[in-house]
C-alpha atoms as a PDB file:
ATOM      1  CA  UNK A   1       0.000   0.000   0.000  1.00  0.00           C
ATOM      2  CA  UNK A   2       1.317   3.752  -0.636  1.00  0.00           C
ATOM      3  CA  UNK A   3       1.621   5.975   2.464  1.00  0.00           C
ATOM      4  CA  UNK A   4       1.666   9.578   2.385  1.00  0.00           C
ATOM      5  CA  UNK A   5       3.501  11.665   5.917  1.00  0.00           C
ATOM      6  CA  UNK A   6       2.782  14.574   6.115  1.00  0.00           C
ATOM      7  CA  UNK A   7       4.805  16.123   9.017  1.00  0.00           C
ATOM      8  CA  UNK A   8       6.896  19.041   9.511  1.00  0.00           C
ATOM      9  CA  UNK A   9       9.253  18.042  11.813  1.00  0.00           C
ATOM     10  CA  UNK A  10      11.701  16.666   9.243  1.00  0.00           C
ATOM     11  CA  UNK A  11      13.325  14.191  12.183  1.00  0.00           C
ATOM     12  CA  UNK A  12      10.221  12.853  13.144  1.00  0.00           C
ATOM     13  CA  UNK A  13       9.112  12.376   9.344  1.00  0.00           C
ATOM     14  CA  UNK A  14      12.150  10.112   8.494  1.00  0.00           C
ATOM     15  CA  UNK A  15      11.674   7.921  11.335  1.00  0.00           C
ATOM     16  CA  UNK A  16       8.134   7.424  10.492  1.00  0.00           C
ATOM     17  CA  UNK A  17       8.645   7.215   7.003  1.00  0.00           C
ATOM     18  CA  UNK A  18      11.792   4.554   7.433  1.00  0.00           C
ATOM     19  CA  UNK A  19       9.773   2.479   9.747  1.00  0.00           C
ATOM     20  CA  UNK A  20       6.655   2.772   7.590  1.00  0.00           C
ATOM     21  CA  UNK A  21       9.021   1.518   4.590  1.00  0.00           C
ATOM     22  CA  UNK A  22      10.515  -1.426   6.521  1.00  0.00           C
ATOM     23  CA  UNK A  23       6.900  -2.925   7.229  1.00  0.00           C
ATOM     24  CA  UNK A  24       6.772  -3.365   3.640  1.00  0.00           C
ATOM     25  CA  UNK A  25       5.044   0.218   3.066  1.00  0.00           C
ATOM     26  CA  UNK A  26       5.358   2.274   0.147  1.00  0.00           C
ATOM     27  CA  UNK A  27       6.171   6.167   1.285  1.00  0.00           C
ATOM     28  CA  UNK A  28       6.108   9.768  -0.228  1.00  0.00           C
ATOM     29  CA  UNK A  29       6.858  12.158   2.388  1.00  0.00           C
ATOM     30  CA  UNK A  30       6.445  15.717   2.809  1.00  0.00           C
ATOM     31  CA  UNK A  31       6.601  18.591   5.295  1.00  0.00           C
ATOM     32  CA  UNK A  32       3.695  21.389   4.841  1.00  0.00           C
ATOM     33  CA  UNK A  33       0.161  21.364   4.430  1.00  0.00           C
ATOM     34  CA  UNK A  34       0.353  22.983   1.095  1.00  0.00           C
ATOM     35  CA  UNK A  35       2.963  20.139  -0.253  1.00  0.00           C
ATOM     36  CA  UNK A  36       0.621  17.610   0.762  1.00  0.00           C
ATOM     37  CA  UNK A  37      -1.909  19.036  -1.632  1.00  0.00           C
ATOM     38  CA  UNK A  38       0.594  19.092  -4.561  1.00  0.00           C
ATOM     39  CA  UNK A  39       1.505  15.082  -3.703  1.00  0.00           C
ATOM     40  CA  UNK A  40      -1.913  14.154  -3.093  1.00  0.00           C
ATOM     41  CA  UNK A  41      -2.823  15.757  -6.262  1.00  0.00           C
ATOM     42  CA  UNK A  42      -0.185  13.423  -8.192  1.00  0.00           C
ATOM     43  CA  UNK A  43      -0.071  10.514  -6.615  1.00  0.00           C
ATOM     44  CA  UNK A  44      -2.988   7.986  -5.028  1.00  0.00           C
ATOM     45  CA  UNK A  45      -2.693   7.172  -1.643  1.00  0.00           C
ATOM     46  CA  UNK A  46      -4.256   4.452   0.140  1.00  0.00           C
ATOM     47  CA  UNK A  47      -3.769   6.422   3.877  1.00  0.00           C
ATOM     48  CA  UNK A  48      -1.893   9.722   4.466  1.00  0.00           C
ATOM     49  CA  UNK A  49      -0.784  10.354   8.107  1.00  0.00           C
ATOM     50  CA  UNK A  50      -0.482  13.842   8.948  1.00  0.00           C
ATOM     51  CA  UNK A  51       0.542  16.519  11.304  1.00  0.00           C
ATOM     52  CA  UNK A  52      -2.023  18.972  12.092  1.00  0.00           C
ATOM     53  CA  UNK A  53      -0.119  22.256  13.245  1.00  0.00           C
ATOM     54  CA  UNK A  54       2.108  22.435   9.658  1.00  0.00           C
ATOM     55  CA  UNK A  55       3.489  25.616   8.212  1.00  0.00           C
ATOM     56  CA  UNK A  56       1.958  27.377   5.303  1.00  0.00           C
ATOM     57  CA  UNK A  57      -1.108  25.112   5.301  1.00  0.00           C
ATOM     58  CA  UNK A  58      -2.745  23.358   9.246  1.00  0.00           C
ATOM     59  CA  UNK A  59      -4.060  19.296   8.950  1.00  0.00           C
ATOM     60  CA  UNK A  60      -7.528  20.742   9.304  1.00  0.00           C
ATOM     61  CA  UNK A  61      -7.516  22.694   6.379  1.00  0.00           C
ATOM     62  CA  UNK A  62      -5.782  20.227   4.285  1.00  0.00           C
ATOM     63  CA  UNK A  63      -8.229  17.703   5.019  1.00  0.00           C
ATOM     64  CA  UNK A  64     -11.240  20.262   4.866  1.00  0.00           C
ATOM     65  CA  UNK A  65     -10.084  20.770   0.917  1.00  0.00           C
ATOM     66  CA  UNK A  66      -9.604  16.863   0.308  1.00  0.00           C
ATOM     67  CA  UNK A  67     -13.461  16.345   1.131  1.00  0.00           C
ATOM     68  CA  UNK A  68     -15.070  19.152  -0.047  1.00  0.00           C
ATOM     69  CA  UNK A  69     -13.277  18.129  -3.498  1.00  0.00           C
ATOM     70  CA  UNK A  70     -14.250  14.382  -3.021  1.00  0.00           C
ATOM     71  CA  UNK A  71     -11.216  12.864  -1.936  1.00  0.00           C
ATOM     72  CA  UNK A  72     -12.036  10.766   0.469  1.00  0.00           C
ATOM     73  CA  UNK A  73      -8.416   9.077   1.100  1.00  0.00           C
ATOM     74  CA  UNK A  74      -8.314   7.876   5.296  1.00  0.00           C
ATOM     75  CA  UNK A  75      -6.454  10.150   7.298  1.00  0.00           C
ATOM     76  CA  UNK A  76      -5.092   9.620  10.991  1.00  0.00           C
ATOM     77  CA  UNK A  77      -3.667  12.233  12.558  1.00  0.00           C
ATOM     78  CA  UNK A  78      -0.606  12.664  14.614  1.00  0.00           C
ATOM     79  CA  UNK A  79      -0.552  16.186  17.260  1.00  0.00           C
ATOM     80  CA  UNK A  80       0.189  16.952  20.931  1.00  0.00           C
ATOM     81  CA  UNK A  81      -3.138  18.383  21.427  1.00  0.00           C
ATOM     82  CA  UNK A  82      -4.705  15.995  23.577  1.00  0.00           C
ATOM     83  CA  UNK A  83      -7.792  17.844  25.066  1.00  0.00           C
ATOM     84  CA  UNK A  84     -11.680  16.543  23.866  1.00  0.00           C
ATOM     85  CA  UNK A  85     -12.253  19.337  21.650  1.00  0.00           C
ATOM     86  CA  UNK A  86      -8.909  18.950  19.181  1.00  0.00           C
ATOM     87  CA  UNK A  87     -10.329  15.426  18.655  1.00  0.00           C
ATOM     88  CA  UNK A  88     -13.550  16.343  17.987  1.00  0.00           C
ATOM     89  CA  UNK A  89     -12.384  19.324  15.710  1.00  0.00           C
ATOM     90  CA  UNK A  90     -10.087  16.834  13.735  1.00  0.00           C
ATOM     91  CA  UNK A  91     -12.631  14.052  13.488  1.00  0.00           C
ATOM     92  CA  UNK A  92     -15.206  16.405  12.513  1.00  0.00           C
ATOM     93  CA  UNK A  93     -13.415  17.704  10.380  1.00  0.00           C
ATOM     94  CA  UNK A  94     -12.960  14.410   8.239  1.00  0.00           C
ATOM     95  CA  UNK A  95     -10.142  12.350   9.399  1.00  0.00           C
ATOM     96  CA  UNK A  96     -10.764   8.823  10.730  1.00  0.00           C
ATOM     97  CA  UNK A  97      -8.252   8.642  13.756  1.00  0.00           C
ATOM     98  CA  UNK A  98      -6.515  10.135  15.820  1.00  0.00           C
ATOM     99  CA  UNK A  99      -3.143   9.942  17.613  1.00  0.00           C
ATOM    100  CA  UNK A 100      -1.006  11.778  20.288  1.00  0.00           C
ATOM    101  CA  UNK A 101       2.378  12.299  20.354  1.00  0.00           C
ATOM    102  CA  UNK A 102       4.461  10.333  21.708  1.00  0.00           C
ATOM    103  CA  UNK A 103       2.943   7.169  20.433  1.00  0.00           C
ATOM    104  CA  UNK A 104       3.756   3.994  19.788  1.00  0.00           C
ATOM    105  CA  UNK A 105       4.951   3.155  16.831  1.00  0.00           C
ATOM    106  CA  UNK A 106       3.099  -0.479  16.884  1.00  0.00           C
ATOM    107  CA  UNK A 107      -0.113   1.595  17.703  1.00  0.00           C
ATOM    108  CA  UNK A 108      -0.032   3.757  14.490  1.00  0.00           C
ATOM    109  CA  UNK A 109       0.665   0.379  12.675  1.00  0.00           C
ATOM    110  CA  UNK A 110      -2.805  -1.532  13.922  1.00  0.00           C
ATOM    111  CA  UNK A 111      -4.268   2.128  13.253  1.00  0.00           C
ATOM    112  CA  UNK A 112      -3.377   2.115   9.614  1.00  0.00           C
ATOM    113  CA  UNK A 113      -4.574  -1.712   9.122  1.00  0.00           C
ATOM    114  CA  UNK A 114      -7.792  -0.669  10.772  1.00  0.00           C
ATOM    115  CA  UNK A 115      -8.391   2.859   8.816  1.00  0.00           C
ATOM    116  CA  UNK A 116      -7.281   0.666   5.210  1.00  0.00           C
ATOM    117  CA  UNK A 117      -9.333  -2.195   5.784  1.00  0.00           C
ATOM    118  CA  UNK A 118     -12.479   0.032   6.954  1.00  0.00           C
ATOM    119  CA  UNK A 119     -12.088   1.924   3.278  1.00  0.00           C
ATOM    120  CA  UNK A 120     -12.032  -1.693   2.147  1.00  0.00           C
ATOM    121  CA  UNK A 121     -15.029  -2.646   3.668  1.00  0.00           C
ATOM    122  CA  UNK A 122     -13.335  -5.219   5.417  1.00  0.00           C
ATOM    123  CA  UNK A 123     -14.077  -6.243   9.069  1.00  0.00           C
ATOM    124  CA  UNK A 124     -10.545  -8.333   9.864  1.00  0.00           C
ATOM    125  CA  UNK A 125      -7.245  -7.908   8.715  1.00  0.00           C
ATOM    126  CA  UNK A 126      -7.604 -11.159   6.564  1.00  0.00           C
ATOM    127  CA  UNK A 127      -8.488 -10.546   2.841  1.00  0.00           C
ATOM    128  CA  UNK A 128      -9.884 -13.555   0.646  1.00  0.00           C
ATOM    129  CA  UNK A 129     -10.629 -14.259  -3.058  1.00  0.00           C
ATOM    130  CA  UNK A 130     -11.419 -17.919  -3.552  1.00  0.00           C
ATOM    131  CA  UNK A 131      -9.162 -19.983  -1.287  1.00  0.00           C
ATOM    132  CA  UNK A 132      -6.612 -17.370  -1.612  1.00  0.00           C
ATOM    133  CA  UNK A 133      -6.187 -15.597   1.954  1.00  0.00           C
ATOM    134  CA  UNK A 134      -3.827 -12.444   2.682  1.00  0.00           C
ATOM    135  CA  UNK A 135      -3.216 -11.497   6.029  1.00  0.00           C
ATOM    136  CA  UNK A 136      -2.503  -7.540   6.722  1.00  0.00           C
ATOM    137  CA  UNK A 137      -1.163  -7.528   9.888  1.00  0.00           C
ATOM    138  CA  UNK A 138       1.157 -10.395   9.896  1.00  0.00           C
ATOM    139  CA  UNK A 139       1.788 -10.379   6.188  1.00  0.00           C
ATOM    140  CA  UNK A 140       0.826 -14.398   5.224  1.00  0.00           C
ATOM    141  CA  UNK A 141      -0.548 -15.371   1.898  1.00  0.00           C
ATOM    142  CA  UNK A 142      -2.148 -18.732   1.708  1.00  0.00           C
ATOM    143  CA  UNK A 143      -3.789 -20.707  -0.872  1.00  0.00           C
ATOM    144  CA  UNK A 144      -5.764 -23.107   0.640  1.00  0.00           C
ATOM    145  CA  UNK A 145      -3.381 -24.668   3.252  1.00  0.00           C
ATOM    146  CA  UNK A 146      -0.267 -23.788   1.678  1.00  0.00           C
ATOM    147  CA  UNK A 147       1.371 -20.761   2.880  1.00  0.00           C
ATOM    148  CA  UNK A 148       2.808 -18.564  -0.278  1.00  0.00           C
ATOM    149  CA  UNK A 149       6.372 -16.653  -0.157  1.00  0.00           C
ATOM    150  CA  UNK A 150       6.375 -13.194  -1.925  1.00  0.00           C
ATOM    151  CA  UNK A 151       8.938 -10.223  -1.762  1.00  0.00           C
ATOM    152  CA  UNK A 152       8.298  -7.814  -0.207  1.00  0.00           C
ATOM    153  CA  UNK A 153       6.801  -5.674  -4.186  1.00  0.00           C
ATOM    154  CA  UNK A 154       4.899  -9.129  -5.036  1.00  0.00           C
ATOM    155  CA  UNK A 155       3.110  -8.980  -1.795  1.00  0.00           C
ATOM    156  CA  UNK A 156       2.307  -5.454  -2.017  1.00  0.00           C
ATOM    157  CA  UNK A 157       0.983  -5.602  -5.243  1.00  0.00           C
ATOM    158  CA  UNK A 158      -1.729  -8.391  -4.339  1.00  0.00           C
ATOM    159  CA  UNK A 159      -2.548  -6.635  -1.536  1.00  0.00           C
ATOM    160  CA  UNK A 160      -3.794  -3.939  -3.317  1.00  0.00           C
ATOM    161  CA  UNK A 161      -5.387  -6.046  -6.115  1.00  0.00           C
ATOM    162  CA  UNK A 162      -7.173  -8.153  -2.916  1.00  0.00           C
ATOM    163  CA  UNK A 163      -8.451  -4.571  -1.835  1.00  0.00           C
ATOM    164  CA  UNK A 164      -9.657  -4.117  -4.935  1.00  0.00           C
ATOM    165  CA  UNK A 165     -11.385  -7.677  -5.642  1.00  0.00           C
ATOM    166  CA  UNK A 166     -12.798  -7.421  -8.918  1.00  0.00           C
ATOM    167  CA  UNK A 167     -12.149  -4.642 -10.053  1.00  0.00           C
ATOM    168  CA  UNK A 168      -9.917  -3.856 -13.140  1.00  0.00           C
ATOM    169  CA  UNK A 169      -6.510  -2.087 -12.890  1.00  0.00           C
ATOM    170  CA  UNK A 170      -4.774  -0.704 -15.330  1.00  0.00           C
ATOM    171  CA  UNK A 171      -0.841  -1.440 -15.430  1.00  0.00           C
ATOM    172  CA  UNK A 172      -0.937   2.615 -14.253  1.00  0.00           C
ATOM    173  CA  UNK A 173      -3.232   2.097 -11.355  1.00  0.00           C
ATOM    174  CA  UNK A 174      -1.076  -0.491  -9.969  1.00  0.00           C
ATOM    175  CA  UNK A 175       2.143   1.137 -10.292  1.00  0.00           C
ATOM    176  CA  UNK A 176       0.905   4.223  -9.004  1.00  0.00           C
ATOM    177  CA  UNK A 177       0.013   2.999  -5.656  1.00  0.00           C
ATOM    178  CA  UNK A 178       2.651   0.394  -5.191  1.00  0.00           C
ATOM    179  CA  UNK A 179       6.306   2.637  -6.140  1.00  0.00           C
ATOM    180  CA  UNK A 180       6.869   6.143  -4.753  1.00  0.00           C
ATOM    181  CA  UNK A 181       7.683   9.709  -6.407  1.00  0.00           C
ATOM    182  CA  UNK A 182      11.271   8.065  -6.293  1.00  0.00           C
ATOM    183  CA  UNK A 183      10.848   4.896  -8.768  1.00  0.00           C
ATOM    184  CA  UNK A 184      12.256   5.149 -12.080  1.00  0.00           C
ATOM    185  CA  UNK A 185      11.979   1.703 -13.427  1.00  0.00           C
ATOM    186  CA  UNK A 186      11.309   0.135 -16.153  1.00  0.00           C
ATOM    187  CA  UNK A 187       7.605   0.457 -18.118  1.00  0.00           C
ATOM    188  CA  UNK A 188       6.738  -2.916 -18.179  1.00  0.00           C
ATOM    189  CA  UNK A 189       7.518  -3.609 -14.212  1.00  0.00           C
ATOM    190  CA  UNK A 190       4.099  -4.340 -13.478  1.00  0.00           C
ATOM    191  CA  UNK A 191       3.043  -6.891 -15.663  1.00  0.00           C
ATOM    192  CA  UNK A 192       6.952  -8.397 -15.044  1.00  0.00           C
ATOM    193  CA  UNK A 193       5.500  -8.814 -11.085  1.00  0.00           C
ATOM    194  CA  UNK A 194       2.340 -10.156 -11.895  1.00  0.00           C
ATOM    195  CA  UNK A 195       3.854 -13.347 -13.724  1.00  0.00           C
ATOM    196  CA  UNK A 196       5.974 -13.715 -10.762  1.00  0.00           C
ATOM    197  CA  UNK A 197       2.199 -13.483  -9.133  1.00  0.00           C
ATOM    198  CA  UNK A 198       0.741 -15.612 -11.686  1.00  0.00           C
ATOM    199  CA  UNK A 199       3.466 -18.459 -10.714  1.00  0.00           C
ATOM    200  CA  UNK A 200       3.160 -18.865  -7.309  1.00  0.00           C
ATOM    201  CA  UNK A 201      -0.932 -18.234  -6.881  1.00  0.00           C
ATOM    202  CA  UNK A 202      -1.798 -19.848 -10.065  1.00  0.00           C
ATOM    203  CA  UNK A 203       0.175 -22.637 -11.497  1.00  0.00           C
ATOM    204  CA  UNK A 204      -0.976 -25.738 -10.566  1.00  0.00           C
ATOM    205  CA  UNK A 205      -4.294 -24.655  -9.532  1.00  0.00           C
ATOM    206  CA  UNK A 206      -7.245 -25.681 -11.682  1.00  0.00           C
ATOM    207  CA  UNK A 207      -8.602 -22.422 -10.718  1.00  0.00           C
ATOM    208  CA  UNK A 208      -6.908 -19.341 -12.018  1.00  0.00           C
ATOM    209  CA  UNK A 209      -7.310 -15.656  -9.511  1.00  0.00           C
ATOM    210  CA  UNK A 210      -5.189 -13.199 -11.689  1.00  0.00           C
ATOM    211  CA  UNK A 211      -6.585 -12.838 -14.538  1.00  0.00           C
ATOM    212  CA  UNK A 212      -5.591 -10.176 -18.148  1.00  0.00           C
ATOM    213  CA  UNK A 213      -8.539  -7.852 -19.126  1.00  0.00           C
ATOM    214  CA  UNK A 214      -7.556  -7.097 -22.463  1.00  0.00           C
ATOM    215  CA  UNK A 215      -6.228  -3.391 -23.074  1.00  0.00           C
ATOM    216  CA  UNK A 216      -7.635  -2.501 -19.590  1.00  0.00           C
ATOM    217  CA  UNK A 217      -5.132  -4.350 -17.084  1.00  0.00           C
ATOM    218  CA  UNK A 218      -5.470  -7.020 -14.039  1.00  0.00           C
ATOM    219  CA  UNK A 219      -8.272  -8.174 -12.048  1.00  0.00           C
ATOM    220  CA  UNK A 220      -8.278 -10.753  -9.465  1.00  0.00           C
ATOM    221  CA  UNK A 221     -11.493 -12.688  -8.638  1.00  0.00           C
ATOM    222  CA  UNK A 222     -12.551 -16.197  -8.875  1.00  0.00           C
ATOM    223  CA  UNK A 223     -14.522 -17.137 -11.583  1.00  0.00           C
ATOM    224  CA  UNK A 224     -17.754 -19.018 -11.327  1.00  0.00           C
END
């Protein structure tokens, strides 16, 4: 999944971001309300975590201009205002959680599974197509009873395809959400990660999950 921080203390931000990375995240970073517009602009997001007192631009404004212009990307929130009323200002204000500083970084972890698989419209951290099974939070893929090994890109590109469980996506789509502002691979990286996909979900099984719409892109989905 692709992570946006937004935070403007620029120590703070590389730690998250780093940490973010090493769980198998993929990160954009920035450091004022104003640059978060610009990013979220380019780039698709699956959760953005973001300061709310920011230079040039606050959290609650950012997040005020994401709705009222449809963008309904989950946001947490990370501050040192504690009190009632800056949660219920921030919430209110359109972002789905909420957490103090200092926190721990395990606890914005669960927070982020929760917030993605809510947009999902999934109750538990486990995602299933068929007998396929992906686990969020402690990063298993199983089909049927046999547990699958993926690096780390493999894995995050059927995560996103699970999220999206029939639905097409173009080779764009994907590679937007999975690589950063920083990747400058090659063009045809995508479908070069969905054979390696293809080999360990699908060969051998009589049922196929990843399957090639035509001039459109991937979709995963079991077939009837």
């Amino acid at each position: 999944m692709r992570l946006l921080v937004v935070e403007d203390e620029r120590a703070l931000n590389r730690v998250i971001s780093k940490r973010l990375e090493k769980e198998g995240y993929s990160v954009d970073s920035c450091f004022d309300g104003e640059e978060s517009l610009h990013f979220i602009k380019m780039g698709e997001f699956d959760a953005i975590i973001m300061d709310i007192m920011m230079p040039k631009l606050n959290g609650i404004e950012v997040i005020k201009r994401l709705r009222s212009n449809g963008i309904d990307t989950p946001v947490i929130f990370l501050t040192a205002k504690d009190s009632i009323s800056d949660r219920v200002t921030g919430l209110d204000a359109g972002a789905e959680d909420y957490l103090v500083k200092p926190f721990a970084f395990e606890e914005l972890l669960a927070r982020i599974r929760v917030m993605t698989r809510k947009h999902a419209g999934n109750r538990t951290n486990v995602f299933t197509v068929g007998d396929l099974t992906l686990d969020t939070a402690s990063h298993t893929v199983k089909r049927g009873d046999k547990e699958i090994s993926l690096s780390a890109k493999e894995y995050e590109i059927l995560e996103y395809m699970m999220y999206n469980k029939g639905l097409i996506l173009s080779r764009e789509k994907i590679e937007n959400h999975v690589w950063n502002f920083d990747y400058s691979g090659g063009t045809n990286v995508v479908d070069v990660y969905i054979r390696y996909l293809r080999k360990k979900i699908d060969d051998g099984n009589e049922r196929k999950l990843i399957h090639t719409v035509r001039g459109a892109g991937y979709v995963i989905k079991e077939e009837n």
